[in-house]
Protein backbone atom coordinates (compact mmCIF):
# COMPACT_ATOMS: atom_id res chain seq x y z
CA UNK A 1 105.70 33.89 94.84
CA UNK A 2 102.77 33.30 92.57
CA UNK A 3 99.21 33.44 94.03
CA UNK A 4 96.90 31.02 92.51
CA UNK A 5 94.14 31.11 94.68
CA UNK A 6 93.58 32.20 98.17
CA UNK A 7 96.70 31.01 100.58
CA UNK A 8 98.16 28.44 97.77
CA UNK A 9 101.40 29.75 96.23
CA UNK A 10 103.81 28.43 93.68
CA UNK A 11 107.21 30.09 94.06
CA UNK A 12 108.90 31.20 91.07
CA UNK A 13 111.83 29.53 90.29
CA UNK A 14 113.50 30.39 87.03
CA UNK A 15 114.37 26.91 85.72
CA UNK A 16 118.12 26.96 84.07
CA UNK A 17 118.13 27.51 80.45
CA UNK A 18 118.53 24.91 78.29
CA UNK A 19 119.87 25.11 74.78
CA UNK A 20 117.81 25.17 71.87
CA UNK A 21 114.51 26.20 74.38
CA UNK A 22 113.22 28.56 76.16
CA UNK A 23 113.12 29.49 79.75
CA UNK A 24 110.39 27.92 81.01
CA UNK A 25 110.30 24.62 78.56
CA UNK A 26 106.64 25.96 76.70
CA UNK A 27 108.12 26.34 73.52
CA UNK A 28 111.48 24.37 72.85
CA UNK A 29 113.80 25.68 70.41
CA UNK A 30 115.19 23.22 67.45
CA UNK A 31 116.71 20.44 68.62
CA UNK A 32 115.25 20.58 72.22
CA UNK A 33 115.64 17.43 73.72
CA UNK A 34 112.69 15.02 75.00
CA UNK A 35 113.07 15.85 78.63
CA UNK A 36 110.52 19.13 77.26
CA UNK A 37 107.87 16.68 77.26
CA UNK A 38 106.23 18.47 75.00
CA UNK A 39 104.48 16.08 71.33
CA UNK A 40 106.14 18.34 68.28
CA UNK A 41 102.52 19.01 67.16
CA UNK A 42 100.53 19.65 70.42
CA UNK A 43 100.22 22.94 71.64
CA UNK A 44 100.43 22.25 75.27
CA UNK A 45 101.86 19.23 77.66
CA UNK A 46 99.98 16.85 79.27
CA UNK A 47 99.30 17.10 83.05
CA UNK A 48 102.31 14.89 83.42
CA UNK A 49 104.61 17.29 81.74
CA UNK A 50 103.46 20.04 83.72
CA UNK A 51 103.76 17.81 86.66
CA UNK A 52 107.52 16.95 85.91
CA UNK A 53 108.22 20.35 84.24
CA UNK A 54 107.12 21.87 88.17
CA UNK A 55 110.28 19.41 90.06
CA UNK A 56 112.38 21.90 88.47
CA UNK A 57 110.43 24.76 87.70
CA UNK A 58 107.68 25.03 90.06
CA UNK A 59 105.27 27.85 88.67
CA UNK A 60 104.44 25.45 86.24
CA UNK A 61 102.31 23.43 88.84
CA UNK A 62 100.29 26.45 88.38
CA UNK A 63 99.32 25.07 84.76
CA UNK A 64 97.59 22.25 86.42
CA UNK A 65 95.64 24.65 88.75
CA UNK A 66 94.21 26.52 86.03
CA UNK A 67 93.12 23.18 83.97
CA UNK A 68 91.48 21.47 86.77
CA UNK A 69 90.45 23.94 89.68
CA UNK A 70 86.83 24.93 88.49
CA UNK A 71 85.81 21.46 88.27
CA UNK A 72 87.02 20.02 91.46
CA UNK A 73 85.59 23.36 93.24
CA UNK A 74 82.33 22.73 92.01
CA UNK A 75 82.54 18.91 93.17
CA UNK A 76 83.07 20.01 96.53
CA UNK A 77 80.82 22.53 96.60
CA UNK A 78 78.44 19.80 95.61
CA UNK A 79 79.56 17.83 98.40
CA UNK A 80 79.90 19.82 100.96
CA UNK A 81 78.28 23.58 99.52
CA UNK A 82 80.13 26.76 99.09
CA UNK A 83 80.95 27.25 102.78
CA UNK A 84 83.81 24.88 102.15
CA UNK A 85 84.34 24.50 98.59
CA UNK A 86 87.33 27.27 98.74
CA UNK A 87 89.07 25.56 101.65
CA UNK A 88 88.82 22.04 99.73
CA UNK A 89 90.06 23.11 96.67
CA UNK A 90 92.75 25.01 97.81
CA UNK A 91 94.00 22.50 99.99
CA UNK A 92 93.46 19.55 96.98
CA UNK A 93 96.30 21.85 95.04
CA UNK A 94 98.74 22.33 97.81
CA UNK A 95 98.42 18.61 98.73
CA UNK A 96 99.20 18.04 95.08
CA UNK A 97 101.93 20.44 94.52
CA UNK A 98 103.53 19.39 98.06
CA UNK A 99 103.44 15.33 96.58
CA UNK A 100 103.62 16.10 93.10
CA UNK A 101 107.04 14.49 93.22
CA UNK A 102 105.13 10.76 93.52
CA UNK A 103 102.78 11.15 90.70
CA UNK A 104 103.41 8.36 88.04
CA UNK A 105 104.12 10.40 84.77
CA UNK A 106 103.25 7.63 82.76
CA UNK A 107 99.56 8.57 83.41
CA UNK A 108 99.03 12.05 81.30
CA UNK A 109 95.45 13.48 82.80
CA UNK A 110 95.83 13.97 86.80
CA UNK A 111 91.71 14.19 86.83
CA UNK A 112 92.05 11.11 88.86
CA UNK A 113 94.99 11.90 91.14
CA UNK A 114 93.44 15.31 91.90
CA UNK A 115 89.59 14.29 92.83
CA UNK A 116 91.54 11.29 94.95
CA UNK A 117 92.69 13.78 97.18
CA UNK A 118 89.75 15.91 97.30
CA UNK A 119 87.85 12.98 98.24
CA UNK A 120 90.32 12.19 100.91
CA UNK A 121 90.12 15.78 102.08
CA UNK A 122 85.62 15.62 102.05
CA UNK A 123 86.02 12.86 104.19
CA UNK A 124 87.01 15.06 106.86
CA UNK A 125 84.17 16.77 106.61
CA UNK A 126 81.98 13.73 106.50
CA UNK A 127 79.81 15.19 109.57
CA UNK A 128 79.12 18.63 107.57
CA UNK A 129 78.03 16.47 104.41
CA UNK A 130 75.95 14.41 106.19
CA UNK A 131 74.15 16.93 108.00
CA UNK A 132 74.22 19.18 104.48
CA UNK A 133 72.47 15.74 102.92
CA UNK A 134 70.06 15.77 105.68
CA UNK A 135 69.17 19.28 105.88
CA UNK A 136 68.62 18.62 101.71
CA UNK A 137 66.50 15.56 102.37
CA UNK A 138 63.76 18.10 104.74
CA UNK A 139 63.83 20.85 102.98
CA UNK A 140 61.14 21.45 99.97
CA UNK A 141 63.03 21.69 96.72
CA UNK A 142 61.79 25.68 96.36
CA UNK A 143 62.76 26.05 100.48
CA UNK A 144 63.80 30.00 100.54
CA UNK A 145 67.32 30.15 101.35
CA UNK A 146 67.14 33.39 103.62
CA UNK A 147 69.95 34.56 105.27
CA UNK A 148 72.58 33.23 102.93
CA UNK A 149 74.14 35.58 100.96
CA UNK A 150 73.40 35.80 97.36
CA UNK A 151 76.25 34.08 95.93
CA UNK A 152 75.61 31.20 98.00
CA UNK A 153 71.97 30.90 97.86
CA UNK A 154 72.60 30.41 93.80
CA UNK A 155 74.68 27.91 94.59
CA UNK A 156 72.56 26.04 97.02
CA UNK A 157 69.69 26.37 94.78
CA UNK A 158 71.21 24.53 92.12
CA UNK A 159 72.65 21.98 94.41
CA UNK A 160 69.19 21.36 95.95
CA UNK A 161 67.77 21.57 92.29
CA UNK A 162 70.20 18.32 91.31
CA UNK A 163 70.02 16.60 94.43
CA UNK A 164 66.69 15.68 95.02
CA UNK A 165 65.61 15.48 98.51
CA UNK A 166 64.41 11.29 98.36
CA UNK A 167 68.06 11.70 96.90
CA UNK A 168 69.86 13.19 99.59
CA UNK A 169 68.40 11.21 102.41
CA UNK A 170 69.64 7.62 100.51
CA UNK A 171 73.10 9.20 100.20
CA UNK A 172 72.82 10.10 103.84
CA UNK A 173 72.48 6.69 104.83
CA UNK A 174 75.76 5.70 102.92
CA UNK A 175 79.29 5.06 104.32
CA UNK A 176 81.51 7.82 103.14
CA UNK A 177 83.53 5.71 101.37
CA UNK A 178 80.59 4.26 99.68
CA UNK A 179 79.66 8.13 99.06
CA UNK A 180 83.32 8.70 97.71
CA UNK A 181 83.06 6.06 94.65
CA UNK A 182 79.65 6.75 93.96
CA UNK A 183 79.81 10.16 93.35
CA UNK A 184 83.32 9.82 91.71
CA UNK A 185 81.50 7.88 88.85
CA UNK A 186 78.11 9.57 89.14
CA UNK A 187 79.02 13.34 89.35
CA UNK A 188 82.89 13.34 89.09
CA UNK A 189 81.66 11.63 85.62
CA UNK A 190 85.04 9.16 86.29
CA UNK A 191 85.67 5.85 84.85
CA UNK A 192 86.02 2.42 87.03
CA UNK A 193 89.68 2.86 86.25
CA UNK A 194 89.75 6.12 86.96
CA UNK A 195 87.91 6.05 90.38
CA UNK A 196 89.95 3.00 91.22
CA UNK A 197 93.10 5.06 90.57
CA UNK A 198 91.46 7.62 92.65
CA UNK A 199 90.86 5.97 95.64
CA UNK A 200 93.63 3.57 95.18
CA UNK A 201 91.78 0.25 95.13
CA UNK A 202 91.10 -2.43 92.66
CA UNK A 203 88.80 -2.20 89.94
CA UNK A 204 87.24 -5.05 91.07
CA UNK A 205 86.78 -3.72 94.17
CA UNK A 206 84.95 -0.34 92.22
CA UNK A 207 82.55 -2.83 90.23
CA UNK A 208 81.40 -4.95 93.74
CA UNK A 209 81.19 -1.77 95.98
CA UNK A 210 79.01 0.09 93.34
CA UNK A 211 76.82 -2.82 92.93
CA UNK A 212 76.27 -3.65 97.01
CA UNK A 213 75.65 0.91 96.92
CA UNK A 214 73.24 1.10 93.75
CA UNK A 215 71.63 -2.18 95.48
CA UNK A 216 71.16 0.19 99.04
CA UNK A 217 69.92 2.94 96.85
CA UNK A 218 67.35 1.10 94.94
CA UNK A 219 66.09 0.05 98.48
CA UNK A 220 66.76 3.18 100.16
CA UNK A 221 64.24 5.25 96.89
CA UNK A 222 62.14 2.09 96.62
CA UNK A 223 63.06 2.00 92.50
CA UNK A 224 63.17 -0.75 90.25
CA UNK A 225 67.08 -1.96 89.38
CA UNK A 226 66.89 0.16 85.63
CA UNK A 227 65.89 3.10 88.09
CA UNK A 228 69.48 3.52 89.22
């Protein structure tokens, strides 16, 4: 078993050797065939290809940990702060890597996919971000952070330093799923196609929703329409 971070393992499975490549599919041989899924002149596969490469060989999920963990940690840390931003991730990856199986190959970057179940997973947690958004929205921006330990006080510094406590009292006020898509586009730094992949809806559905929420938050700051 391969530890990737925490509890989340990817067993090692020696995939069967195919001619013409080697072992584990990274660098086919001459005449390896297209199931490599490796472009001849890229130097890795997509997320896809790691993705399909793992229903055989499944230490190659592992691939898609390394690309993508740091960012979605730091999104739920954002969301929720450091106290949970381990558990989230972790359990993002294992969700993945336990469904990876149903992930359309024709789309190559996961991005999506991956933040789609971490927002699935912060919505669990909706209490603890609310009362993280509120606790945000009294405290002074340079509030001393006593009795948190040092690594999380940096991190709560910074959060407090990007979330501004007007801020965090209008996201407060928001529906978690109105929470979800706005800060899939807004921090996540998603596309409307890609948030609507993400939380499986329509794109139409992104463009409406993130007017009626930009709309509350205009009220919510008391900001002119450019303002948001």
């Amino acid at each position: 078993m391969r530890t990737v971070s925490g509890d989340l393992r990817f067993p090692s499975v020696a995939p069967a050797h195919e001619p013409g490549g080697s072992r584990d599919g990274t660098e086919p041989g001459p005449g390896a065939g297209s199931e490599a899924r490796i472009r001849p002149h890229d130097a890795e596969p997509s997320d896809a290809g790691l993705i399909e490469a793992s229903l055989t060989a499944p230490e190659r999920f592992a691939g898609v940990f390394d690309r993508h963990a740091d960012e979605i940690h730091a999104y739920a840390g954002r969301r929720l702060g450091p106290e949970h931003a381990d558990d989230v991730t972790a359990e993002t990856f294992l969700v993945a890597f336990r469904k990876r199986h149903r992930y359309d190959t024709s789309r190559p970057d996961a991005r999506p996919w991956l933040y789609g179940i971490a927002a699935n997973l912060i919505s669990g947690h909706r209490r603890s971000e609310v009362r993280r958004l509120r606790a945000l929205a009294r405290a002074p921006r340079d509030a001393d952070e006593r009795g948190l330990h040092e690594e999380e006080r940096g991190a709560e510094r910074a959060s407090a330093a990007a979330l501004r406590p007007a801020l965090a009292a209008a996201l407060a006020r928001l529906s978690s799923a109105e929470r979800d898509l706005l800060l899939l586009v807004a921090w996540a730094d998603l596309s409307y196609e890609e948030a609507a992949e993400a939380l499986k809806i329509p794109i139409g559905t992104v463009r409406s929703r993130l007017h009626r929420v930009r709309a509350k938050l205009r009220r919510h700051l008391d900001l002119p329409e450019e303002n948001v």
